[in-house]
N, C-alpha and C. Protein backbone atom coordinates (compact mmCIF):
# COMPACT_ATOMS: atom_id res chain seq x y z
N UNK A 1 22.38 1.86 -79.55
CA UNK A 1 21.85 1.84 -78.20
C UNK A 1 21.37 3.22 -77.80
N UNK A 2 22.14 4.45 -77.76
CA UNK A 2 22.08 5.46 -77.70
C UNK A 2 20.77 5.79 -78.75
N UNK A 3 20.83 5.40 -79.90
CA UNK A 3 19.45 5.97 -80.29
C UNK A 3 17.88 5.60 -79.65
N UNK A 4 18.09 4.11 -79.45
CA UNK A 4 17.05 3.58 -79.37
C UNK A 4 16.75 4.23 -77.44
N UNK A 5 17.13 4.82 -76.53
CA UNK A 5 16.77 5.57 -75.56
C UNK A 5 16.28 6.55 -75.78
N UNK A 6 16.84 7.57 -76.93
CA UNK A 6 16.12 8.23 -77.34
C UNK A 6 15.02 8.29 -78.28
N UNK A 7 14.62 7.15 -78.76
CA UNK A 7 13.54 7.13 -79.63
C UNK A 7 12.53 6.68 -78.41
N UNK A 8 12.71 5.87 -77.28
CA UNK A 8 11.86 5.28 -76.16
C UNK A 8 11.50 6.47 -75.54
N UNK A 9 12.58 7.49 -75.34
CA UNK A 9 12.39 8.61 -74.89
C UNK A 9 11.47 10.01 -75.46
N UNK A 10 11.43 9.60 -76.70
CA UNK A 10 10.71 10.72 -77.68
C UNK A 10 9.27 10.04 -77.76
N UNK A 11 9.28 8.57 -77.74
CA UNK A 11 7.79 7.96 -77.87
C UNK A 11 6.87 8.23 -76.66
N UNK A 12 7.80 8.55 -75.57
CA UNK A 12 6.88 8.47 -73.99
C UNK A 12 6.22 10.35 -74.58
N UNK A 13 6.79 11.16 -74.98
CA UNK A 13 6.63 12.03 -74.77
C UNK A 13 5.78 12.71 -75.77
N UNK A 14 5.25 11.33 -76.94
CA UNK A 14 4.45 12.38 -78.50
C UNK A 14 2.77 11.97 -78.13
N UNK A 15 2.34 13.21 -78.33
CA UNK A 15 0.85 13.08 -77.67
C UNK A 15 0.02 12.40 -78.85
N UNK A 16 -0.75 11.42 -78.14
CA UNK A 16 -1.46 10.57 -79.01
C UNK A 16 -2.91 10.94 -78.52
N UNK A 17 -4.47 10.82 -79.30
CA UNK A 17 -5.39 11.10 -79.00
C UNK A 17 -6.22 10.05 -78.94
N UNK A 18 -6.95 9.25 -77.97
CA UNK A 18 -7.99 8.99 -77.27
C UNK A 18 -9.20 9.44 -77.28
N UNK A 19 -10.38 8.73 -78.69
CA UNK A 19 -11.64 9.15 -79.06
C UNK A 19 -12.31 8.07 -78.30
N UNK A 20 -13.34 8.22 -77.95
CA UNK A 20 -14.58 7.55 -77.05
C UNK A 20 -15.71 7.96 -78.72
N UNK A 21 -16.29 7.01 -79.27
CA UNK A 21 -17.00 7.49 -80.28
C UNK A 21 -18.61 6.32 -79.73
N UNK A 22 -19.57 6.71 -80.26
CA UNK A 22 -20.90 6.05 -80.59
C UNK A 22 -20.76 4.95 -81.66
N UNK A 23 -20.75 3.69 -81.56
CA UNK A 23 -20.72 3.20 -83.17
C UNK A 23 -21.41 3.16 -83.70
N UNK A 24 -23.04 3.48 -83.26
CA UNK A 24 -23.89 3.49 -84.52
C UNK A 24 -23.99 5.32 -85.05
N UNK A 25 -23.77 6.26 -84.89
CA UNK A 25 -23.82 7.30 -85.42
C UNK A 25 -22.11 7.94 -85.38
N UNK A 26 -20.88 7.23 -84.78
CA UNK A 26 -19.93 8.18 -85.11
C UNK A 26 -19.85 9.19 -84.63
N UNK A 27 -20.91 9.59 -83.38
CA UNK A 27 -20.64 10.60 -82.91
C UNK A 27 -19.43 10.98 -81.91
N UNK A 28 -18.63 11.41 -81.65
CA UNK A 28 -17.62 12.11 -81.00
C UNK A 28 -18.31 11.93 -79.08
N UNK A 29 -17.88 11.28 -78.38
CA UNK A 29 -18.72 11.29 -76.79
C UNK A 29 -17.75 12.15 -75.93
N UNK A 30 -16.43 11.74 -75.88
CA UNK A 30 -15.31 12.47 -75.60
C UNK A 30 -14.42 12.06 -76.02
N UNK A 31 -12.78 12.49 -75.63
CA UNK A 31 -11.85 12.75 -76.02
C UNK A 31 -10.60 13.59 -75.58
N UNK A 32 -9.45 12.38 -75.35
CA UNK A 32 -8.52 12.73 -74.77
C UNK A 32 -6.86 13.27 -75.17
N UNK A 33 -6.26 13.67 -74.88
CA UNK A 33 -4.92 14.03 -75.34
C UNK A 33 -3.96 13.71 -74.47
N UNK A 34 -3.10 12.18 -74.84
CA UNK A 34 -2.38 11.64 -73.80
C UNK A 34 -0.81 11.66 -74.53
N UNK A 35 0.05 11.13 -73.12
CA UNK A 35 1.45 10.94 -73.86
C UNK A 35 1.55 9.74 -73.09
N UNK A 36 2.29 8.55 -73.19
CA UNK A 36 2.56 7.47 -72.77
C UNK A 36 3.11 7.27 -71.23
N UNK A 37 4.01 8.77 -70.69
CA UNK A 37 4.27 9.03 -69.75
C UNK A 37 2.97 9.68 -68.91
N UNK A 38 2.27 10.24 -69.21
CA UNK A 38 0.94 10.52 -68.57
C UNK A 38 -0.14 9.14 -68.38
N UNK A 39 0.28 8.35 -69.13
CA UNK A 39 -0.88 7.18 -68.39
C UNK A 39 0.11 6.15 -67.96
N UNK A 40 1.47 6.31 -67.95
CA UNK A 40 2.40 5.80 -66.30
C UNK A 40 1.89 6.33 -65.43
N UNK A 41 1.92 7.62 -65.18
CA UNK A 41 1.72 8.23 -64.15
C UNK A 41 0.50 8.02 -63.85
N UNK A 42 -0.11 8.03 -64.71
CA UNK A 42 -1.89 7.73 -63.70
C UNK A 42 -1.92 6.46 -63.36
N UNK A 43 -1.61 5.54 -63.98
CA UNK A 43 -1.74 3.75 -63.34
C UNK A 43 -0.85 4.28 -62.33
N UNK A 44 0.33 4.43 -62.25
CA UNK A 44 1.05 4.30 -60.65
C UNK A 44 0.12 5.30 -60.02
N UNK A 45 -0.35 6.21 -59.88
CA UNK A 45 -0.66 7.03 -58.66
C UNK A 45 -2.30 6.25 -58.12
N UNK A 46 -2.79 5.76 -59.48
CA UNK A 46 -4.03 5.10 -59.37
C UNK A 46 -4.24 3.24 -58.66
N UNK A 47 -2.44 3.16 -58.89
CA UNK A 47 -2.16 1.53 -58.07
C UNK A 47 -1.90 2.22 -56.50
N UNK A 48 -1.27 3.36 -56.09
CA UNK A 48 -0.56 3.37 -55.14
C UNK A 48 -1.78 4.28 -54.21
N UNK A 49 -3.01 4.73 -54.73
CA UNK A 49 -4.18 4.74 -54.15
C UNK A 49 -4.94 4.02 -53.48
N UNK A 50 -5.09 2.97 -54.80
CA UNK A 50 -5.92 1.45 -53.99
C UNK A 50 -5.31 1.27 -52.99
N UNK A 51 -3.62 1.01 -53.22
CA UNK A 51 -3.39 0.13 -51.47
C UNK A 51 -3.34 0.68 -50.63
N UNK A 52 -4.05 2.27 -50.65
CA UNK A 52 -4.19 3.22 -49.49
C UNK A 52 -5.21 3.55 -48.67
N UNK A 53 -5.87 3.20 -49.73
CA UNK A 53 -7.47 2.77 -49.71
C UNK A 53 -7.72 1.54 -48.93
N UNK A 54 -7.09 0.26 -49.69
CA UNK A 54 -7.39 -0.89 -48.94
C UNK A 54 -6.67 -0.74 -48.07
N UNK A 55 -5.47 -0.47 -47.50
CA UNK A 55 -5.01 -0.89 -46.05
C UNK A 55 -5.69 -0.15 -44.95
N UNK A 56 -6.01 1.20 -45.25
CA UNK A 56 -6.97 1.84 -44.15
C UNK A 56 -8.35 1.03 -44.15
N UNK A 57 -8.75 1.00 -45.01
CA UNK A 57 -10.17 0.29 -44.86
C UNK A 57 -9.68 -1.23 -43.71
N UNK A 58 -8.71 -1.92 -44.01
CA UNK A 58 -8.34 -3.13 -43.42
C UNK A 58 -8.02 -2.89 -41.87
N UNK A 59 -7.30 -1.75 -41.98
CA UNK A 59 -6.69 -1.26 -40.27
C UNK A 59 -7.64 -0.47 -39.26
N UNK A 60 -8.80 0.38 -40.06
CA UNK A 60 -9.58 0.59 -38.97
C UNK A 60 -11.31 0.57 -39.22
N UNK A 61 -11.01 -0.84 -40.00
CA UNK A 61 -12.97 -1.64 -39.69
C UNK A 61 -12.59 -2.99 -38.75
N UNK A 62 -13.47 -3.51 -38.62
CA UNK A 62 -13.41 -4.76 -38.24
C UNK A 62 -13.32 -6.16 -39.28
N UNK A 63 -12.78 -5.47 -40.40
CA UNK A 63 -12.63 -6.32 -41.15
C UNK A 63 -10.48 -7.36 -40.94
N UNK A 64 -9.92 -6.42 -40.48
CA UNK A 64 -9.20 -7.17 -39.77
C UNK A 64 -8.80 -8.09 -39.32
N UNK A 65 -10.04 -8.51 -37.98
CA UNK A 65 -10.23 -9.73 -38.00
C UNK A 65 -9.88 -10.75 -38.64
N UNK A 66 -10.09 -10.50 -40.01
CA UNK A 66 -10.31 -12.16 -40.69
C UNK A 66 -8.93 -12.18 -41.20
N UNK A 67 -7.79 -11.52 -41.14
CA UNK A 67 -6.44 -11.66 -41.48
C UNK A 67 -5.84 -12.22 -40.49
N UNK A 68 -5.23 -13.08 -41.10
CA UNK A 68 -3.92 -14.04 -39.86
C UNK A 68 -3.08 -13.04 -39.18
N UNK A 69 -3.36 -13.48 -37.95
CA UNK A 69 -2.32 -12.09 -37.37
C UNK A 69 -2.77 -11.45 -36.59
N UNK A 70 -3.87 -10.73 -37.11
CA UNK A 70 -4.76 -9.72 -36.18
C UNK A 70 -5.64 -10.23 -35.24
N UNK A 71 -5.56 -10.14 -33.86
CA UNK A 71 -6.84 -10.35 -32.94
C UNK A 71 -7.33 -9.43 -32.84
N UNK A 72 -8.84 -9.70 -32.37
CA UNK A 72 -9.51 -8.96 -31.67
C UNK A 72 -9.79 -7.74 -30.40
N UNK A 73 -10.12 -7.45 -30.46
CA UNK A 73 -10.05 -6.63 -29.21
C UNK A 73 -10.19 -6.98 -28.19
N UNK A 74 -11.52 -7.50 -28.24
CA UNK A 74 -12.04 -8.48 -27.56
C UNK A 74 -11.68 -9.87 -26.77
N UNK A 75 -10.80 -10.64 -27.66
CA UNK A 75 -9.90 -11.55 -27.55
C UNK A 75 -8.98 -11.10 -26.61
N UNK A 76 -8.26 -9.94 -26.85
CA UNK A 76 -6.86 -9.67 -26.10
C UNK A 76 -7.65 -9.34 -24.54
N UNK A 77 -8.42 -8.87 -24.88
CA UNK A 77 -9.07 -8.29 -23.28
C UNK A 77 -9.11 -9.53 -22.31
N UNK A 78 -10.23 -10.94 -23.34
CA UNK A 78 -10.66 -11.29 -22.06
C UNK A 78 -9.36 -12.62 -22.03
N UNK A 79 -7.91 -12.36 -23.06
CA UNK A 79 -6.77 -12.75 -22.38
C UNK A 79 -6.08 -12.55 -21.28
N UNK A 80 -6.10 -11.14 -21.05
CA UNK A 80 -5.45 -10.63 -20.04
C UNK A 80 -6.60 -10.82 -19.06
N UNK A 81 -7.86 -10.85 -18.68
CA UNK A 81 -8.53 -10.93 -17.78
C UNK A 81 -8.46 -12.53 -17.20
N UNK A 82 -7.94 -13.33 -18.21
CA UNK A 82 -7.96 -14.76 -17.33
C UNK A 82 -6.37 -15.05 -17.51
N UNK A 83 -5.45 -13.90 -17.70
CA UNK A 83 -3.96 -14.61 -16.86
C UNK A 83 -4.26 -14.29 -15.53
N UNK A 84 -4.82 -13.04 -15.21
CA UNK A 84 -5.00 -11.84 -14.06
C UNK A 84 -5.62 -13.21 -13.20
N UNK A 85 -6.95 -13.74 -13.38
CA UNK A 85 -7.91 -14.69 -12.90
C UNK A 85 -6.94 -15.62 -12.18
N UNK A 86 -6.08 -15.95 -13.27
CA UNK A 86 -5.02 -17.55 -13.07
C UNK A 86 -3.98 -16.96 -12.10
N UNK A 87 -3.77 -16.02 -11.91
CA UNK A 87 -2.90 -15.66 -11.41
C UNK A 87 -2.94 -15.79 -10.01
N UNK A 88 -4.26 -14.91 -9.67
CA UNK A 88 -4.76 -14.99 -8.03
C UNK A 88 -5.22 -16.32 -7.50
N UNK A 89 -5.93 -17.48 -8.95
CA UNK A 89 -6.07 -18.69 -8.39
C UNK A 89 -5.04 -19.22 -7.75
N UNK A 90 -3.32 -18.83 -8.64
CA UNK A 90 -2.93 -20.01 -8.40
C UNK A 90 -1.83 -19.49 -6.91
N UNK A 91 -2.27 -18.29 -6.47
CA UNK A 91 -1.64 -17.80 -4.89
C UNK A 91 -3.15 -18.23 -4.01
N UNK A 92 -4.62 -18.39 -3.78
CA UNK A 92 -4.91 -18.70 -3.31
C UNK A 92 -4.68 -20.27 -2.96
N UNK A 93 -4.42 -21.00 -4.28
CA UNK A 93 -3.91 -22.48 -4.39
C UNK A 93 -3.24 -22.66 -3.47
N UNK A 94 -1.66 -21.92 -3.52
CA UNK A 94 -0.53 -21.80 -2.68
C UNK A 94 -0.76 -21.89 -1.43
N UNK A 95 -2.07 -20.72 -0.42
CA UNK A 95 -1.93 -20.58 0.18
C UNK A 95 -3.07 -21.95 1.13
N UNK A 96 -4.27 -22.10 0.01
CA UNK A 96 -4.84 -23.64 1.11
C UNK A 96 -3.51 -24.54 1.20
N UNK A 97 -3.03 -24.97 -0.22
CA UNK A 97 -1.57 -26.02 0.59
C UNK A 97 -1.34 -26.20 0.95
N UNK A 98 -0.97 -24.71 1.96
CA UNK A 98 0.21 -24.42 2.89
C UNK A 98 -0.81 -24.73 4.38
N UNK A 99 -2.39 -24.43 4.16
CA UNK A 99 -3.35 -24.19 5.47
C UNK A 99 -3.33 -26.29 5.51
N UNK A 100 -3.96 -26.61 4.37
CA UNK A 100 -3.72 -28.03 4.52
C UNK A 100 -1.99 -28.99 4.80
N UNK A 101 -1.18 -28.53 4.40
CA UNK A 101 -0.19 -29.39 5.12
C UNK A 101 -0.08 -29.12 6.27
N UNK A 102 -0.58 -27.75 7.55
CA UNK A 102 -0.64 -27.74 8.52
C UNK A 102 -1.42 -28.27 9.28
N UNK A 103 -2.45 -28.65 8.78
CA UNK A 103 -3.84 -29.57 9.52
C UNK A 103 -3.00 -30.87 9.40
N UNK A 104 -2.57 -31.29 8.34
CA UNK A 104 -1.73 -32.43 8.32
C UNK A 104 -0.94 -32.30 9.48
N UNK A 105 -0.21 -31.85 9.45
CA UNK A 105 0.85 -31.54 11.19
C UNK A 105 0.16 -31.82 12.05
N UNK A 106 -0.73 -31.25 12.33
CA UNK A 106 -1.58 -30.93 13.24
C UNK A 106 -1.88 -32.77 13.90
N UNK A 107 -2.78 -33.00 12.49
CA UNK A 107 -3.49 -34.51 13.22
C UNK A 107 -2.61 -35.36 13.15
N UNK A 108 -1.15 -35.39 12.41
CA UNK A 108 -0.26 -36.53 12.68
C UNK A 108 0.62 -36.13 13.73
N UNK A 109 0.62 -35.11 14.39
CA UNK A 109 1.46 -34.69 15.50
C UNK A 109 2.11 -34.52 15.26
N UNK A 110 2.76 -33.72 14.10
CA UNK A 110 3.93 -33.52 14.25
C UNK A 110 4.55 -32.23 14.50
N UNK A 111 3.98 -31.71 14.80
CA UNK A 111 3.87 -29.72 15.82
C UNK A 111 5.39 -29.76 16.12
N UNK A 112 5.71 -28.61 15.59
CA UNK A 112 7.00 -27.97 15.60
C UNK A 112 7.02 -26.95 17.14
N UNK A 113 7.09 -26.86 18.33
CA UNK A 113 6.32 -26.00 19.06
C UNK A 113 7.77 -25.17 19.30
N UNK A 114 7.12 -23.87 19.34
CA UNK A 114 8.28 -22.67 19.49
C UNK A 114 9.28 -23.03 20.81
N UNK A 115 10.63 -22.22 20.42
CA UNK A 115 11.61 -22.39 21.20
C UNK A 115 11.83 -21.32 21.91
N UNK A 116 12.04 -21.37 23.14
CA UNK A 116 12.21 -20.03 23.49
C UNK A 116 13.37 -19.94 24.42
N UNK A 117 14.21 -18.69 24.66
CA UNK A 117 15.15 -18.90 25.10
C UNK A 117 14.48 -18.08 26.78
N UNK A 118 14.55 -18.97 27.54
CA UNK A 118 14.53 -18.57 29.15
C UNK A 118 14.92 -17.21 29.21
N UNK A 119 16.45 -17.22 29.25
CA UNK A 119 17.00 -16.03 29.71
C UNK A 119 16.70 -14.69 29.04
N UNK A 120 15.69 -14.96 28.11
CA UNK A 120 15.13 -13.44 27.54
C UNK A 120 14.25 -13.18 28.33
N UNK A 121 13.02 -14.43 28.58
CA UNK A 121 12.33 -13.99 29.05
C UNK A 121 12.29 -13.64 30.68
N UNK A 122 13.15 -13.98 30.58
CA UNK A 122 13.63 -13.67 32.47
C UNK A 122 14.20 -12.25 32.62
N UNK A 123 14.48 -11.50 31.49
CA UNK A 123 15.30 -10.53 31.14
C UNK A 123 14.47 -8.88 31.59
N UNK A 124 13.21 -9.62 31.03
CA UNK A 124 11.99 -8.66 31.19
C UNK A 124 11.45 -8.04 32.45
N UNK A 125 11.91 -9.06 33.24
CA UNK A 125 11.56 -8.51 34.60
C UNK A 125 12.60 -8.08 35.44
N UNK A 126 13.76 -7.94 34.91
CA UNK A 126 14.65 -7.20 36.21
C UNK A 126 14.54 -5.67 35.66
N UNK A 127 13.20 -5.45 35.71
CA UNK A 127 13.24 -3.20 35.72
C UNK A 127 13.25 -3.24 37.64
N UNK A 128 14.81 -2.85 37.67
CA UNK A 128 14.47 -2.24 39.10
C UNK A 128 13.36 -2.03 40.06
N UNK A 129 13.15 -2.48 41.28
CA UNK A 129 11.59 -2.04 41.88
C UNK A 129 12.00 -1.04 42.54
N UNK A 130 13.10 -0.45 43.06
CA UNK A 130 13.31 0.68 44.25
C UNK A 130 13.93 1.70 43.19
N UNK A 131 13.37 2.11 42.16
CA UNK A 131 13.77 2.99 41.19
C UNK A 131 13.35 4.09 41.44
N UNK A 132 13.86 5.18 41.50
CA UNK A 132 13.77 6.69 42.22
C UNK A 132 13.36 7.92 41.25
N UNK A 133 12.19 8.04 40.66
CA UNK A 133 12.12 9.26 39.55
C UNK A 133 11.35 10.57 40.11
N UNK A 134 11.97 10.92 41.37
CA UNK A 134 11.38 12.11 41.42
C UNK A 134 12.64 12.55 41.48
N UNK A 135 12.49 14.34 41.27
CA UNK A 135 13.27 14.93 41.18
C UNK A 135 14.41 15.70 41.91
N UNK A 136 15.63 15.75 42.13
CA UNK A 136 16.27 16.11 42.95
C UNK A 136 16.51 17.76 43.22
N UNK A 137 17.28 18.03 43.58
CA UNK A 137 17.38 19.30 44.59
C UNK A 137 17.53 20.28 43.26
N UNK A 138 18.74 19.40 42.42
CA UNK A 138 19.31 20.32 41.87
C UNK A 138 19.05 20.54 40.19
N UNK A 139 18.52 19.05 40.36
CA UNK A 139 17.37 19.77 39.16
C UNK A 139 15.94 20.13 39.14
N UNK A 140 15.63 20.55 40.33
CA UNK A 140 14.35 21.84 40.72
C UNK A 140 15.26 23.01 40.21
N UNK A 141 16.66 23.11 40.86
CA UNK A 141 17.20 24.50 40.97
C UNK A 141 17.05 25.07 39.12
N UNK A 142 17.59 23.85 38.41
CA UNK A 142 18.10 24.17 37.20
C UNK A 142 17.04 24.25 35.88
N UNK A 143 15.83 23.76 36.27
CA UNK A 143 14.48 23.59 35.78
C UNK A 143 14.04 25.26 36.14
N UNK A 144 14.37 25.73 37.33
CA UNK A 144 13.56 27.13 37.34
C UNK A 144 14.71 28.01 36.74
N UNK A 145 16.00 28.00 36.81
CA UNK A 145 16.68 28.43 35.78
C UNK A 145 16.33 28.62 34.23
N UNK A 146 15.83 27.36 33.60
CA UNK A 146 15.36 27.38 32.63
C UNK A 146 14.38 28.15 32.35
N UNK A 147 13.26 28.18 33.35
CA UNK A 147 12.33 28.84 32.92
C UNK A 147 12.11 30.21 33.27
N UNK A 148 13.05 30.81 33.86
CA UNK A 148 13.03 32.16 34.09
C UNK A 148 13.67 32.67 32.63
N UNK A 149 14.69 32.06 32.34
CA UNK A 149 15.55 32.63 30.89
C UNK A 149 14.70 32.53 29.43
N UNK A 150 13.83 31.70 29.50
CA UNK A 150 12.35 31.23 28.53
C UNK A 150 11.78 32.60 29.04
N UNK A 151 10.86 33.04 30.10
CA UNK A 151 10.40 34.05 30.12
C UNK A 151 11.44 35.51 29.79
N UNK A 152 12.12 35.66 30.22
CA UNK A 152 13.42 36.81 29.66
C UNK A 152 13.00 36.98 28.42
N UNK A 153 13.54 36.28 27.86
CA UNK A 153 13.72 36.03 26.34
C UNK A 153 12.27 36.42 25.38
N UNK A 154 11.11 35.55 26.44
CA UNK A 154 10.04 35.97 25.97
C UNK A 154 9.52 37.01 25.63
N UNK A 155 9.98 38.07 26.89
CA UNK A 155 9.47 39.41 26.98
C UNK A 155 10.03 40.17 26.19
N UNK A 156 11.60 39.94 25.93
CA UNK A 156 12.01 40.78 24.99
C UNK A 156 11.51 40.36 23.03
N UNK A 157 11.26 39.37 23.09
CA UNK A 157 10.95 38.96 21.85
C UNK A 157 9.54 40.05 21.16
N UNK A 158 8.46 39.85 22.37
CA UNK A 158 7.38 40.50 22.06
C UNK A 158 7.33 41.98 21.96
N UNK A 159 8.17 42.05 23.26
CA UNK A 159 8.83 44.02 22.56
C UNK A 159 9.33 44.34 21.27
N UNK A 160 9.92 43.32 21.00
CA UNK A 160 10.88 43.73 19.69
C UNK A 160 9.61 43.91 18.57
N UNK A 161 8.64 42.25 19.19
CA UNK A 161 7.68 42.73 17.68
C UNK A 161 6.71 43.94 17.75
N UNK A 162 6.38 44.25 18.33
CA UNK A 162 5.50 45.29 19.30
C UNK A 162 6.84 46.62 18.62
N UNK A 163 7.41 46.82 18.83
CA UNK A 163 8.31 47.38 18.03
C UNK A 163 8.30 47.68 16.71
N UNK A 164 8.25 45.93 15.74
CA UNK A 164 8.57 46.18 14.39
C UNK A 164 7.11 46.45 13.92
N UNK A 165 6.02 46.21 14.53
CA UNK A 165 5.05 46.16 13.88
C UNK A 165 4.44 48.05 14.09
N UNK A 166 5.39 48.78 14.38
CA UNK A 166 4.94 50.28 14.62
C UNK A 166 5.82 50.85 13.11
C-alpha cells in the first residue's frame, strides 16, 4: 500500500513531453514539458474559471431572465406599482360603502339624529352679566409699583453695560 502512494506520488511528479508535430513533414510546431500534477492544476483552475465566467455573465446581462427564479426588473416594479394601485382602490372602495350605506339611511329613514345633553348646553350661558373687570384701587397702586421697580432696575442695568462696554 505504502508503495503504491508513492509510486502515484512519483508518477504525478516525472515530467513527460508533449510534441504538437506536422504529419506530413514531421516538423516539430511546438512543445511542451508537463508533469501530471501540472495539468490537474490547469483543468481545475481552467474548470473553476468557466463558472466564473458563466455566473457573472448570468448575474449581470439580461440573460437571467430566462432562469427559473429570476425576475425582471421590470416585473418587480410594475408589481409593486399595482399592490400600491390596489391598495388605494380598495380604501377608496371602503370609503363609497360607507357614503352609500348612508344614503341608504338616509332614504329608508333610518337617521340616527345626535343626542344632546340640555344641561351642557344650558351651561354655556351662565358667564355672569354684572361681571366687574376693571381695575381696583389696589391694583392701580401695585401695577405702578411694578413699574417703577422695572424702570429702577432698568437704569441700572444700562449703566452697568455702558460700564462694561468701556
Amino acid at each position: 500500500m505504502a508503495k503504491k502512494k508513492r509510486n502515484f506520488r512519483k508518477k504525478l511528479f516525472i515530467k513527460n513531453r508533449l510534441v504538437i508535430l506536422n504529419e506530413d513533414t514531421f516538423e516539430e510546431i511546438f512543445s511542451f514539458r508537463l508533469t501530471l500534477m501540472n495539468v490537474f492544476v490547469m483543468f481545475t483552475l481552467g474548470g473553476i474559471f468557466l463558472i466564473l465566467v458563466t455566473t457573472f455573465i448570468i448575474a449581470f446581462t439580461p440573460l437571467r431572465e430566462f432562469i427559473p427564479g429570476y425576475s425582471s426588473s421590470q416585473l418587480k416594479k410594475n408589481a409593486t406599482q399595482l399592490a400600491i394601485k390596489s391598495d388605494s382602490l380598495e380604501k377608496v372602495l371602503k370609503k363609497n360603502e360607507a357614503y352609500i350605506k348612508g344614503v341608504q339611511k338616509v332614504l329608508k329613514g333610518e337617521l340616527d339624529y345626535a343626542k344632546f345633553n340640555k344641561d351642557s348646553i344650558l351651561a354655556e350661558n351662565d358667564v355672569p352679566e354684572d361681571l366687574n373687570m376693571k381695575a381696583s384701587e389696589e391694583e392701580i397702586k401695585l401695577r405702578e409699583e411694578v413699574a417703577k421697580t422695572e424702570k429702577e432696575s432698568g437704569e441700572s442695568k444700562g449703566r452697568k453695560s455702558k460700564s462694561d462696554k468701556k
